[in-house]
C-alpha atoms as a PDB file:
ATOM      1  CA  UNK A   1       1.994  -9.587 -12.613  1.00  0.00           C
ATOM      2  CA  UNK A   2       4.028  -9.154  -9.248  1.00  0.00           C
ATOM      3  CA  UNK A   3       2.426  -9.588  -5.825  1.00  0.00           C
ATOM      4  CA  UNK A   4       1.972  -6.689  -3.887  1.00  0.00           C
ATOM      5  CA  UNK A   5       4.464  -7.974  -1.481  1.00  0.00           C
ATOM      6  CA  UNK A   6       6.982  -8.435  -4.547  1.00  0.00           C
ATOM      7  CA  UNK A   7       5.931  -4.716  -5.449  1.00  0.00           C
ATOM      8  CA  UNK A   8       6.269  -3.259  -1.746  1.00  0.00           C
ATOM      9  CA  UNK A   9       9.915  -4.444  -1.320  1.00  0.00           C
ATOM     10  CA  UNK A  10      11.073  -3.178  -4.758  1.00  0.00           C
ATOM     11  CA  UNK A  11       9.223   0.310  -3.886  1.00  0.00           C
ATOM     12  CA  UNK A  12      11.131   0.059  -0.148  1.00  0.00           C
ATOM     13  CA  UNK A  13      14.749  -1.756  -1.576  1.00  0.00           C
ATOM     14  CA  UNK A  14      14.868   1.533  -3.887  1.00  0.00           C
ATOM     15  CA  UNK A  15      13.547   3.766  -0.725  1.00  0.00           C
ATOM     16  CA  UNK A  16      10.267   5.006  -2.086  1.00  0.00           C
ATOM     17  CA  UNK A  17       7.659   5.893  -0.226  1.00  0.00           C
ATOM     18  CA  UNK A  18       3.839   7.236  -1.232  1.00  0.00           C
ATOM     19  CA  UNK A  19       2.610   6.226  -4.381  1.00  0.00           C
ATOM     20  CA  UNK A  20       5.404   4.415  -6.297  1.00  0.00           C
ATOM     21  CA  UNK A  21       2.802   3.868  -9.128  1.00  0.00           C
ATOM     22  CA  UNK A  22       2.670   7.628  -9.747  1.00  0.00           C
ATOM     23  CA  UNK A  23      -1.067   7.177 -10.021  1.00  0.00           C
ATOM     24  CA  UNK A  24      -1.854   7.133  -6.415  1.00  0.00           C
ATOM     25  CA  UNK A  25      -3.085   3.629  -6.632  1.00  0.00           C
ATOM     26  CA  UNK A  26      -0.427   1.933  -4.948  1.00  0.00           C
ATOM     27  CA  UNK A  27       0.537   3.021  -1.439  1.00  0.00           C
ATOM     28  CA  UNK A  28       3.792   2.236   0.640  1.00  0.00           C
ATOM     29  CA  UNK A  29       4.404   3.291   4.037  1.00  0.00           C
ATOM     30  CA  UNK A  30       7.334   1.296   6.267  1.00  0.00           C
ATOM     31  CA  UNK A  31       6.132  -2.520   6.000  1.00  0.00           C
ATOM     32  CA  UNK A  32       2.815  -1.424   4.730  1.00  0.00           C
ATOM     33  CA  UNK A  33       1.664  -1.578   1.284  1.00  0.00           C
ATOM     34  CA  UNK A  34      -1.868  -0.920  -0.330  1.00  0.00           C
ATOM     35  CA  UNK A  35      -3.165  -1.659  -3.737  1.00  0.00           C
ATOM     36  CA  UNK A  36      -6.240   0.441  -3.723  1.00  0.00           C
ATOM     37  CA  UNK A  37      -7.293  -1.117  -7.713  1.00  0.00           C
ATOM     38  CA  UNK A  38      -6.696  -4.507  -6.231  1.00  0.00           C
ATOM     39  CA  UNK A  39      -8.495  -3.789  -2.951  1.00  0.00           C
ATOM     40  CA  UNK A  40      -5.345  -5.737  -1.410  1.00  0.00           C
ATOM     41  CA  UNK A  41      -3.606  -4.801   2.034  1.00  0.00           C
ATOM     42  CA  UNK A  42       0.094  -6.411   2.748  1.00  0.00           C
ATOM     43  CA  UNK A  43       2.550  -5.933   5.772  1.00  0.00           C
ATOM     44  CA  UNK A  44       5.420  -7.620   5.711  1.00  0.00           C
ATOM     45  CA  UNK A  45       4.525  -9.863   2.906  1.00  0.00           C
ATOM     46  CA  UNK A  46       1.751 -10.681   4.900  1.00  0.00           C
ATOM     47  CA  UNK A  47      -1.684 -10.452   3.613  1.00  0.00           C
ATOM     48  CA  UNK A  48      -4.001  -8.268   5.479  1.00  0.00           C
ATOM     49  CA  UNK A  49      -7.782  -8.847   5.902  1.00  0.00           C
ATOM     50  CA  UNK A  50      -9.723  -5.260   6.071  1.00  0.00           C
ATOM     51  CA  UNK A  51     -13.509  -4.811   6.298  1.00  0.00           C
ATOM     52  CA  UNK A  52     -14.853  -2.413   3.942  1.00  0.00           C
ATOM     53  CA  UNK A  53     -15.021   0.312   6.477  1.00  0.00           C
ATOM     54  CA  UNK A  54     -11.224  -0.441   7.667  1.00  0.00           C
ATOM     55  CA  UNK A  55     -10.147  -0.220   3.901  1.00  0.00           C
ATOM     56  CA  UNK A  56     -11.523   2.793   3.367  1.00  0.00           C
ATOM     57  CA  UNK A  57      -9.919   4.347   6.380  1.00  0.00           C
ATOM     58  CA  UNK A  58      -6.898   3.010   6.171  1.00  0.00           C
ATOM     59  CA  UNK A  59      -6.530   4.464   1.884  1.00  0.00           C
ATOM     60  CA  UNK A  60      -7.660   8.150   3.191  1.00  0.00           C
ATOM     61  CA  UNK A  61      -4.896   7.593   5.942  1.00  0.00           C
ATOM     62  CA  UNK A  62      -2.346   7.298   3.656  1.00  0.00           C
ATOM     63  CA  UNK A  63      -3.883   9.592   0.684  1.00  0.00           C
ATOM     64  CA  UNK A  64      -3.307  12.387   3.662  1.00  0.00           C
ATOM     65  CA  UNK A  65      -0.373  10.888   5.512  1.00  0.00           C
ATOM     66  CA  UNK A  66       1.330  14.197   6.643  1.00  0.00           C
ATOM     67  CA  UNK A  67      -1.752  16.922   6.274  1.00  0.00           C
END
């Protein structure tokens, strides 16, 4: 199974953006990229370390990006 990094740069070589799963469980925005199933936050490759609290902010963020 790719990485979430591996997934974010195919999702951003091919110029998606949103929920390149189609299921809403995957999230890309610029460098970002959120696996809300694998709890997993990336940016630039980079694993990010969320609290619960930040996690949860950051998916209804980008589940309204735009609203």
């Amino acid at each position: 199974m790719p990485s979430i990094a591996q997934r974010q740069m195919e999702y951003l070589d091919r110029g998606v953006v949103g929920t390149p799963d189609g299921n809403g469980n995957i999230f890309v925005s610029g460098p970002l990229a959120m696996d809300v199933v694998a709890k997993t936050v990336a940016i630039n490759e980079q694993d990010v370390h969320l609290t619960a609290k930040e996690f949860q902010l950051l998916e209804y963020l980008l589940r309204h990006k735009g609203e």
